[in-house]
PDB file of N, CA and C in Angstrom:
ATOM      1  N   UNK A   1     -16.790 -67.233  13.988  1.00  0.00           N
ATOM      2  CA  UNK A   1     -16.618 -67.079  15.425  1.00  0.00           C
ATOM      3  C   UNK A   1     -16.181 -68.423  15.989  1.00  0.00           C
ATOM      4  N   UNK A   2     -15.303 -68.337  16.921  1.00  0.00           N
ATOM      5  CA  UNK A   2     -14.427 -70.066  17.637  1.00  0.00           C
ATOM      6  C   UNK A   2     -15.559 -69.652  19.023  1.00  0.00           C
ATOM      7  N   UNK A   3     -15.155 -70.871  19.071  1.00  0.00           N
ATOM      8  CA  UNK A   3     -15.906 -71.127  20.801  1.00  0.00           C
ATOM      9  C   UNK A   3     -15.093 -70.485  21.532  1.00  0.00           C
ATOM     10  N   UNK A   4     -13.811 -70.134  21.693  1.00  0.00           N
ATOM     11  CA  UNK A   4     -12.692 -69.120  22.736  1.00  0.00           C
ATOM     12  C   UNK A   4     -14.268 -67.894  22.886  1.00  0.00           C
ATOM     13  N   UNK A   5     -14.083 -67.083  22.008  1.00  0.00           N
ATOM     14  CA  UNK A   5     -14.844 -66.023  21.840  1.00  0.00           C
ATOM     15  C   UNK A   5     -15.884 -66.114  21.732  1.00  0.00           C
ATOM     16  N   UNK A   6     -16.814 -67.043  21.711  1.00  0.00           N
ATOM     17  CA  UNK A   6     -17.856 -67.441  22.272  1.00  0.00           C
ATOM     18  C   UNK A   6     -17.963 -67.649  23.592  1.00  0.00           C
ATOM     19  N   UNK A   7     -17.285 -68.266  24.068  1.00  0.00           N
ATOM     20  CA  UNK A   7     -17.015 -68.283  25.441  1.00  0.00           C
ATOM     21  C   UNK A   7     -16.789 -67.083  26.381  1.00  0.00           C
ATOM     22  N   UNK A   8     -16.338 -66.349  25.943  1.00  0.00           N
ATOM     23  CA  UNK A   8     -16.674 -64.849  26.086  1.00  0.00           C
ATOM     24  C   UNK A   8     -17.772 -64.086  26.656  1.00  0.00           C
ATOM     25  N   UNK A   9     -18.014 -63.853  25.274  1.00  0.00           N
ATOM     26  CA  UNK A   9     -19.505 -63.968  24.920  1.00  0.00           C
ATOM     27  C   UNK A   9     -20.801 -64.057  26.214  1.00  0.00           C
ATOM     28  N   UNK A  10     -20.589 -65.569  26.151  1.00  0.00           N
ATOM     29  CA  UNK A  10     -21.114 -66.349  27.477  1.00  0.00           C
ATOM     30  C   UNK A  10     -20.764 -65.285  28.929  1.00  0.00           C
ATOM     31  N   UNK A  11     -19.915 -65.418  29.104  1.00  0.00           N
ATOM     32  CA  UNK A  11     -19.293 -65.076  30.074  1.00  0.00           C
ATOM     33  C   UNK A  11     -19.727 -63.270  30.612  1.00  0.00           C
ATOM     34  N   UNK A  12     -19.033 -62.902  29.771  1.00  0.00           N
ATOM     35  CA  UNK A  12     -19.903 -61.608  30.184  1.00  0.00           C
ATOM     36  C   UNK A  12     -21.598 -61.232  30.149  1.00  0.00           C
ATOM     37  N   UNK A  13     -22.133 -62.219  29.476  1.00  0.00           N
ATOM     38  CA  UNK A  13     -23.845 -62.291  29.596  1.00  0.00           C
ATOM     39  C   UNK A  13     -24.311 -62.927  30.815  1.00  0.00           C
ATOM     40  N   UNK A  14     -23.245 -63.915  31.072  1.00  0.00           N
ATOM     41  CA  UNK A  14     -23.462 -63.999  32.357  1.00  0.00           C
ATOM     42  C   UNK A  14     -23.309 -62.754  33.710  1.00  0.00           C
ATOM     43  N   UNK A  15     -22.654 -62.348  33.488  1.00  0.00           N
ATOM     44  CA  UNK A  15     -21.917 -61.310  34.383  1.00  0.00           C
ATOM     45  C   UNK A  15     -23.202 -60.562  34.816  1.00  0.00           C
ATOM     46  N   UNK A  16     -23.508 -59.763  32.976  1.00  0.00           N
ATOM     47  CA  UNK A  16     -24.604 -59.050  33.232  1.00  0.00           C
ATOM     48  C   UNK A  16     -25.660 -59.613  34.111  1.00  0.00           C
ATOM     49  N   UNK A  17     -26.247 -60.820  33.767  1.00  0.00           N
ATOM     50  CA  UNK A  17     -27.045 -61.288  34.397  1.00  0.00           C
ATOM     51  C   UNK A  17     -27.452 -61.520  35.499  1.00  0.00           C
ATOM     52  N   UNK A  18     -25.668 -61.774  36.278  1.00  0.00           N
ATOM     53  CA  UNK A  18     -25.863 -61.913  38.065  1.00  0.00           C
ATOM     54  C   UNK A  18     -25.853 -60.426  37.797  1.00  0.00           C
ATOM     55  N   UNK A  19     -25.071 -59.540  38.225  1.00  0.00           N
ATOM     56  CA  UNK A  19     -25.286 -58.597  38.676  1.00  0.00           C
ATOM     57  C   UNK A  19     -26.533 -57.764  38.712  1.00  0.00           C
ATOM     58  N   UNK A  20     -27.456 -58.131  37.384  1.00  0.00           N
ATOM     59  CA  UNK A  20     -29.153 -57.864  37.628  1.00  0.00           C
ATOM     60  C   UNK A  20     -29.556 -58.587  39.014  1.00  0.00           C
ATOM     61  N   UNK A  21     -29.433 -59.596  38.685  1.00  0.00           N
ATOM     62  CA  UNK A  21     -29.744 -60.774  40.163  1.00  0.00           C
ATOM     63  C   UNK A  21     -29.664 -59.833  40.902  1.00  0.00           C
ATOM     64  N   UNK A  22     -28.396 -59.861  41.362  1.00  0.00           N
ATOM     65  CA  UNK A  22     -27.959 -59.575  42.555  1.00  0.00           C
ATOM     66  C   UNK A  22     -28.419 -57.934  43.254  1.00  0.00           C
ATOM     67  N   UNK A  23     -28.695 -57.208  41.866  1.00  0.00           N
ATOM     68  CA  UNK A  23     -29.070 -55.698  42.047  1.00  0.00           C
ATOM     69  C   UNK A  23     -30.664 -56.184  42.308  1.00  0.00           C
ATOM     70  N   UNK A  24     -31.461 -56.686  42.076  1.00  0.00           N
ATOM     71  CA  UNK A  24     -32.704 -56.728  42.329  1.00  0.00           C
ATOM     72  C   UNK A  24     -33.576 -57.865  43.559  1.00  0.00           C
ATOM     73  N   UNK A  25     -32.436 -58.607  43.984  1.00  0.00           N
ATOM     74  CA  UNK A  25     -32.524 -58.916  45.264  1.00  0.00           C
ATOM     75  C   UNK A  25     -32.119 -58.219  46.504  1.00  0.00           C
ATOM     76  N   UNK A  26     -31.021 -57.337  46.137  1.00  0.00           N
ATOM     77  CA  UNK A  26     -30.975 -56.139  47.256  1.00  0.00           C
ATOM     78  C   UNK A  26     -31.300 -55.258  47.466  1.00  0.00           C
ATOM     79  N   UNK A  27     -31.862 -54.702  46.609  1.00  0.00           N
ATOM     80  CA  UNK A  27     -32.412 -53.388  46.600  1.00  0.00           C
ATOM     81  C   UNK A  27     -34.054 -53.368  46.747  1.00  0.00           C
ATOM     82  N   UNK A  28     -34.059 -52.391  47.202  1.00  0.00           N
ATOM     83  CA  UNK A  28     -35.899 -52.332  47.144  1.00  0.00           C
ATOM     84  C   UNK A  28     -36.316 -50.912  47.023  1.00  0.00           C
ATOM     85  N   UNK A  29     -35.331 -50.091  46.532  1.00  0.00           N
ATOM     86  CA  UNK A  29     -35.855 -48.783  45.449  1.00  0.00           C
ATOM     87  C   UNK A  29     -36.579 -49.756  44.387  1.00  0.00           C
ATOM     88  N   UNK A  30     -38.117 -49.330  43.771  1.00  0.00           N
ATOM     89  CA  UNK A  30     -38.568 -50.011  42.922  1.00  0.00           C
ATOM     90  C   UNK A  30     -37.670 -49.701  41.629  1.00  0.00           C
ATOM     91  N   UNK A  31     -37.287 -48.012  41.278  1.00  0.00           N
ATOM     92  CA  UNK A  31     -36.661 -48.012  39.987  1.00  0.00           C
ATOM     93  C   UNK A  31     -35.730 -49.036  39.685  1.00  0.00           C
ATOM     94  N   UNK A  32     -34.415 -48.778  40.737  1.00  0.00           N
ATOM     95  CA  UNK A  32     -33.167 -49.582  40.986  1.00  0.00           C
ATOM     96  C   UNK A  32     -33.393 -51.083  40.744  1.00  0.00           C
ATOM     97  N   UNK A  33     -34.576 -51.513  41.092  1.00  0.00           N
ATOM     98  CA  UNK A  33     -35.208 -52.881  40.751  1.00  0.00           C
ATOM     99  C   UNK A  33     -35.457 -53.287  39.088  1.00  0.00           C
ATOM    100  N   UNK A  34     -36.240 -52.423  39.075  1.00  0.00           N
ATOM    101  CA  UNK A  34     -36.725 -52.398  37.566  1.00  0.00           C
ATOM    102  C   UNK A  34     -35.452 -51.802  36.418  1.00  0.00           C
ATOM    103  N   UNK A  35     -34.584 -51.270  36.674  1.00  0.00           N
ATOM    104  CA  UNK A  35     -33.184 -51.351  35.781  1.00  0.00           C
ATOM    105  C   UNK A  35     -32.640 -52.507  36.200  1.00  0.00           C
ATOM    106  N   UNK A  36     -32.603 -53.430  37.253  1.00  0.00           N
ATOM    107  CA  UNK A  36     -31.773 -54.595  37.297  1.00  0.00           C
ATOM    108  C   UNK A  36     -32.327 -55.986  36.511  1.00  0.00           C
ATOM    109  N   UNK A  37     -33.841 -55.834  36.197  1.00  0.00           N
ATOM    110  CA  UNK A  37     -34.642 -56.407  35.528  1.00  0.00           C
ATOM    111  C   UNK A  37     -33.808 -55.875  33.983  1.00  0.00           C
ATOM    112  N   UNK A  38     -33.894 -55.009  33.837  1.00  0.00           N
ATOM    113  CA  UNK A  38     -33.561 -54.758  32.690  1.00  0.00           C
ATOM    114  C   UNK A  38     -32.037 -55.203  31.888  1.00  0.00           C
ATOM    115  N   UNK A  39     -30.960 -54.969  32.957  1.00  0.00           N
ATOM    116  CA  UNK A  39     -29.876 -55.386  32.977  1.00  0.00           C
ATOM    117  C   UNK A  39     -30.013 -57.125  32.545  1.00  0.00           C
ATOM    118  N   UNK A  40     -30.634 -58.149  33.302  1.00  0.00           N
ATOM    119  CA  UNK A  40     -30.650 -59.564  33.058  1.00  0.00           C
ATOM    120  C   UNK A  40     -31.662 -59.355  31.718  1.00  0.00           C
ATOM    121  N   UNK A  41     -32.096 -58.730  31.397  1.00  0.00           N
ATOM    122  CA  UNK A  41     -32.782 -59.089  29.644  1.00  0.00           C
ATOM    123  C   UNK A  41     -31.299 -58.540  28.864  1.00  0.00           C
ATOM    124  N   UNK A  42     -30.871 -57.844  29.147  1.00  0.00           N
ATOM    125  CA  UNK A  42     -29.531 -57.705  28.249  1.00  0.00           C
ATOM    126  C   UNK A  42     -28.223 -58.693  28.428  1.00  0.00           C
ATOM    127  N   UNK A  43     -27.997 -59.222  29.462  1.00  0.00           N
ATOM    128  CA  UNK A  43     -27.322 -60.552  29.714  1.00  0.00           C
ATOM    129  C   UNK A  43     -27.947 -61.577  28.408  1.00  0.00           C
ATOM    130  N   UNK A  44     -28.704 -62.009  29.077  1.00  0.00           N
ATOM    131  CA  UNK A  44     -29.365 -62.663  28.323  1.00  0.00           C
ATOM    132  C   UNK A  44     -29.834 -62.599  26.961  1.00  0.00           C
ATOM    133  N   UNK A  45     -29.714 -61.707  26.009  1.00  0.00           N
ATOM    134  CA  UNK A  45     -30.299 -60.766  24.783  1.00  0.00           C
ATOM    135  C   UNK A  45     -28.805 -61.364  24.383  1.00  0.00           C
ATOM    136  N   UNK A  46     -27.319 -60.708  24.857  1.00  0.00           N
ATOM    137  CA  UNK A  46     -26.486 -61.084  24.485  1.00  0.00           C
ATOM    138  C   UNK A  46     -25.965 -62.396  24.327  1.00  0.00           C
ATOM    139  N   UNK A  47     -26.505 -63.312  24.823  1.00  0.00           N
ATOM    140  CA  UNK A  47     -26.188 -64.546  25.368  1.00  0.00           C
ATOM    141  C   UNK A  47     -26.990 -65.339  24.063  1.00  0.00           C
ATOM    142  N   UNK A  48     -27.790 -64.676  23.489  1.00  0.00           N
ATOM    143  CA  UNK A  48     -28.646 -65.115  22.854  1.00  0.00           C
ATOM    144  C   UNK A  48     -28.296 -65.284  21.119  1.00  0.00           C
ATOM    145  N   UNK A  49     -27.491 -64.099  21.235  1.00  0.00           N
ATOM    146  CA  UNK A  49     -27.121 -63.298  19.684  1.00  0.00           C
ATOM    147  C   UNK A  49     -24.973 -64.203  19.877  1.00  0.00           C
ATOM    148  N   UNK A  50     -24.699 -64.022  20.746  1.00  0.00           N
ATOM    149  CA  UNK A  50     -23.541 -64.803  20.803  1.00  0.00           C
ATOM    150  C   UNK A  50     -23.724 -66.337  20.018  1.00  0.00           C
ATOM    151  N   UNK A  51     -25.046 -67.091  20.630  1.00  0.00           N
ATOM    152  CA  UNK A  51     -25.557 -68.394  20.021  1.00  0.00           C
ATOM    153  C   UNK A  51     -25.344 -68.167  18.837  1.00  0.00           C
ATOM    154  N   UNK A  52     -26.344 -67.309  18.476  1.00  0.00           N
ATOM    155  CA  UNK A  52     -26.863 -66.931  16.759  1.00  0.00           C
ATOM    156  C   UNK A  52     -25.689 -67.115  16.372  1.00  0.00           C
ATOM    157  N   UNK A  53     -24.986 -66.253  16.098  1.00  0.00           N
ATOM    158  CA  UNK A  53     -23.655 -65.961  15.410  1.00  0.00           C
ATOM    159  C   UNK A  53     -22.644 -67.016  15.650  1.00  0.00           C
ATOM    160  N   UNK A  54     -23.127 -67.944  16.558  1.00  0.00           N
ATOM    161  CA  UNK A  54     -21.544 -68.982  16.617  1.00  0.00           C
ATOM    162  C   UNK A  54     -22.568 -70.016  15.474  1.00  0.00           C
ATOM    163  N   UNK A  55     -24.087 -70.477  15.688  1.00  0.00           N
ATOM    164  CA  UNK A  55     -24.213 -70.937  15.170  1.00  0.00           C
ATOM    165  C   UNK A  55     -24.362 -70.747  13.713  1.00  0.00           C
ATOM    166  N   UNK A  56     -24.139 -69.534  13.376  1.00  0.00           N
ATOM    167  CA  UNK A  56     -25.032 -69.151  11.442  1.00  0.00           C
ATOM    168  C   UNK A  56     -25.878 -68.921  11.075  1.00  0.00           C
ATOM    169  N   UNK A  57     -26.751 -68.331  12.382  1.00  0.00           N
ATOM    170  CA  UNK A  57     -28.395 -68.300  11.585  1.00  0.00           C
ATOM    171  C   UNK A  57     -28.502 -67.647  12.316  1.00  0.00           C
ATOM    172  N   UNK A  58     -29.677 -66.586  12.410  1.00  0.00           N
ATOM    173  CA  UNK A  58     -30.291 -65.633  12.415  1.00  0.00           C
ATOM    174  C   UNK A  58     -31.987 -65.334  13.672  1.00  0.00           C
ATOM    175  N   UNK A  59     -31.655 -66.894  13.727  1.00  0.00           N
ATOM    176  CA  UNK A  59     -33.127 -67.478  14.743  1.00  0.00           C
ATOM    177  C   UNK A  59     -32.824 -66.515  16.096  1.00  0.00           C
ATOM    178  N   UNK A  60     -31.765 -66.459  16.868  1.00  0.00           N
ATOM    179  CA  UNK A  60     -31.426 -65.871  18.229  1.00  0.00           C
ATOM    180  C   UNK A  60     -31.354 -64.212  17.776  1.00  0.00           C
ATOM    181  N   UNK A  61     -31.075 -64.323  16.918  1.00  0.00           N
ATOM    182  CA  UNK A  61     -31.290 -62.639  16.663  1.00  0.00           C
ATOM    183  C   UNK A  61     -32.630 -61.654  16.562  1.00  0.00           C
ATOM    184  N   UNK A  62     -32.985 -63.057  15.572  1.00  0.00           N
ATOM    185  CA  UNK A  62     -34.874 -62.214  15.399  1.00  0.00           C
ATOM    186  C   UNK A  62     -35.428 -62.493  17.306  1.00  0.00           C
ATOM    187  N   UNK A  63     -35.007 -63.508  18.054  1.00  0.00           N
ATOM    188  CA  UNK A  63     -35.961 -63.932  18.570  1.00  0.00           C
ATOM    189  C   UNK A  63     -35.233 -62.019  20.313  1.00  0.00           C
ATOM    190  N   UNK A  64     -34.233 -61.975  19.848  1.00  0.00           N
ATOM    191  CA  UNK A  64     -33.665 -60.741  20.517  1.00  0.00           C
ATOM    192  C   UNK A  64     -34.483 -59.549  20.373  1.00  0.00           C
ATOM    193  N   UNK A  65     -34.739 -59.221  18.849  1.00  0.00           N
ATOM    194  CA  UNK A  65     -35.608 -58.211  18.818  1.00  0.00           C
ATOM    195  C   UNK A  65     -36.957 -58.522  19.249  1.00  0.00           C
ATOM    196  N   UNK A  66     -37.502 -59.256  19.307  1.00  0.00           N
ATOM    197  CA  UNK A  66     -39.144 -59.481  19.832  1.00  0.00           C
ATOM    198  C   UNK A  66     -38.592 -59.470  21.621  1.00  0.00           C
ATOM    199  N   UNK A  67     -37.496 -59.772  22.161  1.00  0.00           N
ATOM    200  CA  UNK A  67     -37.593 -59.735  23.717  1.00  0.00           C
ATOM    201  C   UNK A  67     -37.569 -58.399  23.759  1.00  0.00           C
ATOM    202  N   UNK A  68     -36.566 -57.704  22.562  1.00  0.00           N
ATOM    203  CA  UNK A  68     -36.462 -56.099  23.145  1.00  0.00           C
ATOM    204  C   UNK A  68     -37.760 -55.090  23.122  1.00  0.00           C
ATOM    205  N   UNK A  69     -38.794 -55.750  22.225  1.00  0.00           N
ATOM    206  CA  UNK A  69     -39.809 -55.171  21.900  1.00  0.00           C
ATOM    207  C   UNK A  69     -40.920 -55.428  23.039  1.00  0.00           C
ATOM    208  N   UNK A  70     -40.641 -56.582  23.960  1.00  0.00           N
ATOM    209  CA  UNK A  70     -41.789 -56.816  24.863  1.00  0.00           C
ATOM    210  C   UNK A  70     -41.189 -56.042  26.089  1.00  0.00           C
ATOM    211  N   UNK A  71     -39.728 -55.652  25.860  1.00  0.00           N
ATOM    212  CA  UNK A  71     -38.802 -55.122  27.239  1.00  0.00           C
ATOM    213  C   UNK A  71     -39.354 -53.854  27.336  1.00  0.00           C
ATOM    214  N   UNK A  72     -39.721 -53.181  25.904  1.00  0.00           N
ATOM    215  CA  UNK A  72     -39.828 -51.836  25.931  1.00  0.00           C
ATOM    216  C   UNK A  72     -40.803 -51.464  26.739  1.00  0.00           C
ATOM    217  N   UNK A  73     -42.107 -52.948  25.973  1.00  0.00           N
ATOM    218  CA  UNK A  73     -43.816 -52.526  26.140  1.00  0.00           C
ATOM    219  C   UNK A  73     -43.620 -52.657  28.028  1.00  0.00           C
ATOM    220  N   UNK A  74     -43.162 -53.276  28.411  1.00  0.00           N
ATOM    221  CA  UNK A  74     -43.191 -53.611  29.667  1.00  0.00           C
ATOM    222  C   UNK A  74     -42.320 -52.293  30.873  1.00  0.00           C
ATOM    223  N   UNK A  75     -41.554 -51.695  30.308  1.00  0.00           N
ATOM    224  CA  UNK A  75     -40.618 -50.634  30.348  1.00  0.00           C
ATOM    225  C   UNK A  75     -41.641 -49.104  30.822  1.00  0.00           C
ATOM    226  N   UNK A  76     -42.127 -48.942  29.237  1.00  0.00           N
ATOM    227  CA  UNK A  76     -43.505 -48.183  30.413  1.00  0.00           C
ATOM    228  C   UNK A  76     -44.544 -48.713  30.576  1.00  0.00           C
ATOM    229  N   UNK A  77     -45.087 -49.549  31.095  1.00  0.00           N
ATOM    230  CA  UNK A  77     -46.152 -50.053  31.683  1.00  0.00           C
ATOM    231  C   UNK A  77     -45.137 -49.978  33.346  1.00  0.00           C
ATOM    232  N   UNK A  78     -44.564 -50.173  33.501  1.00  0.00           N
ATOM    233  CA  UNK A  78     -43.636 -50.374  34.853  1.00  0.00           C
ATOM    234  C   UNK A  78     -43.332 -49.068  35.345  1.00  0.00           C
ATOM    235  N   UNK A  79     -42.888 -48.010  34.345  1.00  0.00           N
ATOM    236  CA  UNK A  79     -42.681 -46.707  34.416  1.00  0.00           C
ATOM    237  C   UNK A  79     -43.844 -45.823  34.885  1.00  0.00           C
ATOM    238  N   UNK A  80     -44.921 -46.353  34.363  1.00  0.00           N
ATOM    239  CA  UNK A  80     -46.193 -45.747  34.723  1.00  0.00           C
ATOM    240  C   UNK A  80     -46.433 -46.162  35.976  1.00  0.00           C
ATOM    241  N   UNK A  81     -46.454 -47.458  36.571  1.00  0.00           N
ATOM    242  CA  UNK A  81     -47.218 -47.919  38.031  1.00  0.00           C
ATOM    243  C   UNK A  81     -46.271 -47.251  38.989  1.00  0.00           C
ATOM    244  N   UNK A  82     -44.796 -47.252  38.617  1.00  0.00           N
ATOM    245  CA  UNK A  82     -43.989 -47.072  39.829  1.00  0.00           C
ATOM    246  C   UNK A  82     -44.576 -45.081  39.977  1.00  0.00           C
ATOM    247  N   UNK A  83     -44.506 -44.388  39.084  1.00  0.00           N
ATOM    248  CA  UNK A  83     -44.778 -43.158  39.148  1.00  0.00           C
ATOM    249  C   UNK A  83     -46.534 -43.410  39.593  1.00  0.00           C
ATOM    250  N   UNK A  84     -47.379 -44.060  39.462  1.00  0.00           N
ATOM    251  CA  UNK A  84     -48.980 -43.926  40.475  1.00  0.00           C
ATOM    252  C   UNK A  84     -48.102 -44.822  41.745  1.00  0.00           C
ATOM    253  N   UNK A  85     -47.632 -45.445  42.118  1.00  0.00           N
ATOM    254  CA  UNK A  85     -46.914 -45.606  43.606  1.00  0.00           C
ATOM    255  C   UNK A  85     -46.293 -44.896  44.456  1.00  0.00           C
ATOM    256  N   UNK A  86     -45.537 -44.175  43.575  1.00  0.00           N
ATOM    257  CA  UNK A  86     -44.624 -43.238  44.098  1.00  0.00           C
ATOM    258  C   UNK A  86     -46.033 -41.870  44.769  1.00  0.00           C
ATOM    259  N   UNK A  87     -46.940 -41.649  43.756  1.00  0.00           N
ATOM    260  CA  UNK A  87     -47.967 -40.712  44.256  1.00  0.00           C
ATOM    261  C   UNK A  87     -48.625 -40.504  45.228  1.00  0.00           C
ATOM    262  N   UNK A  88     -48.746 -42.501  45.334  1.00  0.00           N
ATOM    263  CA  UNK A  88     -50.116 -42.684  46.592  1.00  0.00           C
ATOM    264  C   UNK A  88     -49.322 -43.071  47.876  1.00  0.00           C
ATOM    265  N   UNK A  89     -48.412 -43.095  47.846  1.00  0.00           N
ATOM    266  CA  UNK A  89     -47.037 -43.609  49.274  1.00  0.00           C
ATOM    267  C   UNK A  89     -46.336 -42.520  49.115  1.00  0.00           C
ATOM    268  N   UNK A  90     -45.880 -41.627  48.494  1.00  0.00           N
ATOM    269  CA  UNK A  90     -44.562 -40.686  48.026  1.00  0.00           C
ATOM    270  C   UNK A  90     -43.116 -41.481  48.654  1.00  0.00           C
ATOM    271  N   UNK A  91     -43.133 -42.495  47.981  1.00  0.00           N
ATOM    272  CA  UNK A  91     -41.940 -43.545  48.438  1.00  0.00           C
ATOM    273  C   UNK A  91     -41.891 -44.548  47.654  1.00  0.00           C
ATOM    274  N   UNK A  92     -40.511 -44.892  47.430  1.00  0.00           N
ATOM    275  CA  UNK A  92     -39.814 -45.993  46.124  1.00  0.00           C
ATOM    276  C   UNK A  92     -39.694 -47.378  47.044  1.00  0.00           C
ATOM    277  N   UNK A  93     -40.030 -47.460  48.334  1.00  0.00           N
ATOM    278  CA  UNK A  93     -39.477 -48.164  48.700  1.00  0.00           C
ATOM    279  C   UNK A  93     -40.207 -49.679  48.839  1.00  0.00           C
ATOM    280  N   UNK A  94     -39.863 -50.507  48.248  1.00  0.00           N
ATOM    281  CA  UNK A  94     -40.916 -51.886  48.088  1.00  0.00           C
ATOM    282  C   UNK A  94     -41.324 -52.342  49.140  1.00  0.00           C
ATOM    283  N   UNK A  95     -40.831 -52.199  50.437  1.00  0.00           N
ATOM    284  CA  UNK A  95     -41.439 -53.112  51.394  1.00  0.00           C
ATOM    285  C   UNK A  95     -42.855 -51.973  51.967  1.00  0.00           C
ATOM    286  N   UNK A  96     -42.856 -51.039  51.434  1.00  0.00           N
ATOM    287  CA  UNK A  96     -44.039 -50.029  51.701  1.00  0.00           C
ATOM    288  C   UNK A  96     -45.301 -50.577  51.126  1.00  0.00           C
ATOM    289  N   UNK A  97     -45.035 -51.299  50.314  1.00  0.00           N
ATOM    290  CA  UNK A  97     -46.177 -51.979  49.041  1.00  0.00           C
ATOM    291  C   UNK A  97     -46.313 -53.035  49.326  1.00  0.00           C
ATOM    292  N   UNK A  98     -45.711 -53.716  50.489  1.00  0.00           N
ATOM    293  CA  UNK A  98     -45.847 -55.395  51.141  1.00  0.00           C
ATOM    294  C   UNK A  98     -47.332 -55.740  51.782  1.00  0.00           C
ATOM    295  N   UNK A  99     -48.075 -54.617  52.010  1.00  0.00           N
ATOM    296  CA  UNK A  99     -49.203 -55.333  52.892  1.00  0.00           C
ATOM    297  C   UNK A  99     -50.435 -54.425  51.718  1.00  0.00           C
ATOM    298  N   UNK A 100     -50.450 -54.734  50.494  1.00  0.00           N
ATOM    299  CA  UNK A 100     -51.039 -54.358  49.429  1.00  0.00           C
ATOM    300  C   UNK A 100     -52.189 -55.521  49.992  1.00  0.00           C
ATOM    301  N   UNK A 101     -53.739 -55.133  49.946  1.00  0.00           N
ATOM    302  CA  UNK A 101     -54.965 -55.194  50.176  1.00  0.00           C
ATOM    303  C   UNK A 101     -55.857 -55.511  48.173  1.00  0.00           C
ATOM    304  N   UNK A 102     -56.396 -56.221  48.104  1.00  0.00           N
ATOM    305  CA  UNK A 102     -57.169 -56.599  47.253  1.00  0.00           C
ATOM    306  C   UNK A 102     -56.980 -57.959  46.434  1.00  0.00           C
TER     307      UNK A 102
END
């Protein structure tokens, strides 16, 4: 792999990444939030494995699968609260959850 295509690489992991940004600073559907979260672990996942492979080793790759594995655990644990939120408000909408008590 050349740095051109590495550069690449980069580039569109970046992409992914703002556009998580940018989807999870505007929005305040919690789902829509929590896929834009998800979106910047895949920016970044890629950004990661681009390294690996320009450099020859295998370190950014293993260390990809352990993010994807904590993305998952975290995936439903997130899946679960937003569905008990959605129950006790019947609404996605985050600023509903702003004056949260305890």
């Amino acid at each position: 792999m050349d740095s051109m295509m590495l550069t690449h690489y980069l580039i569109i992991g970046a992409i992914l990444f703002c556009m998580g940004l940018i989807g999870f600073i505007t929005r305040r559907n919690l789902i829509i939030m929590f896929l834009c979260t998800e979106m910047m672990f895949q920016g970044v996942s890629l950004s990661l494995v681009a390294f690996s492979r320009y450099h020859g080793n295998v370190t950014g790759q293993t260390f990809v699968i352990f993010v994807l594995t904590i993305a998952a655990a975290e995936a439903a644990l997130a899946l679960g609260l937003v569905v008990l939120l959605f129950r006790r408000k019947r609404t996605l909408d985050a600023n509903a959850w702003s004056s949260l008590k305890g």
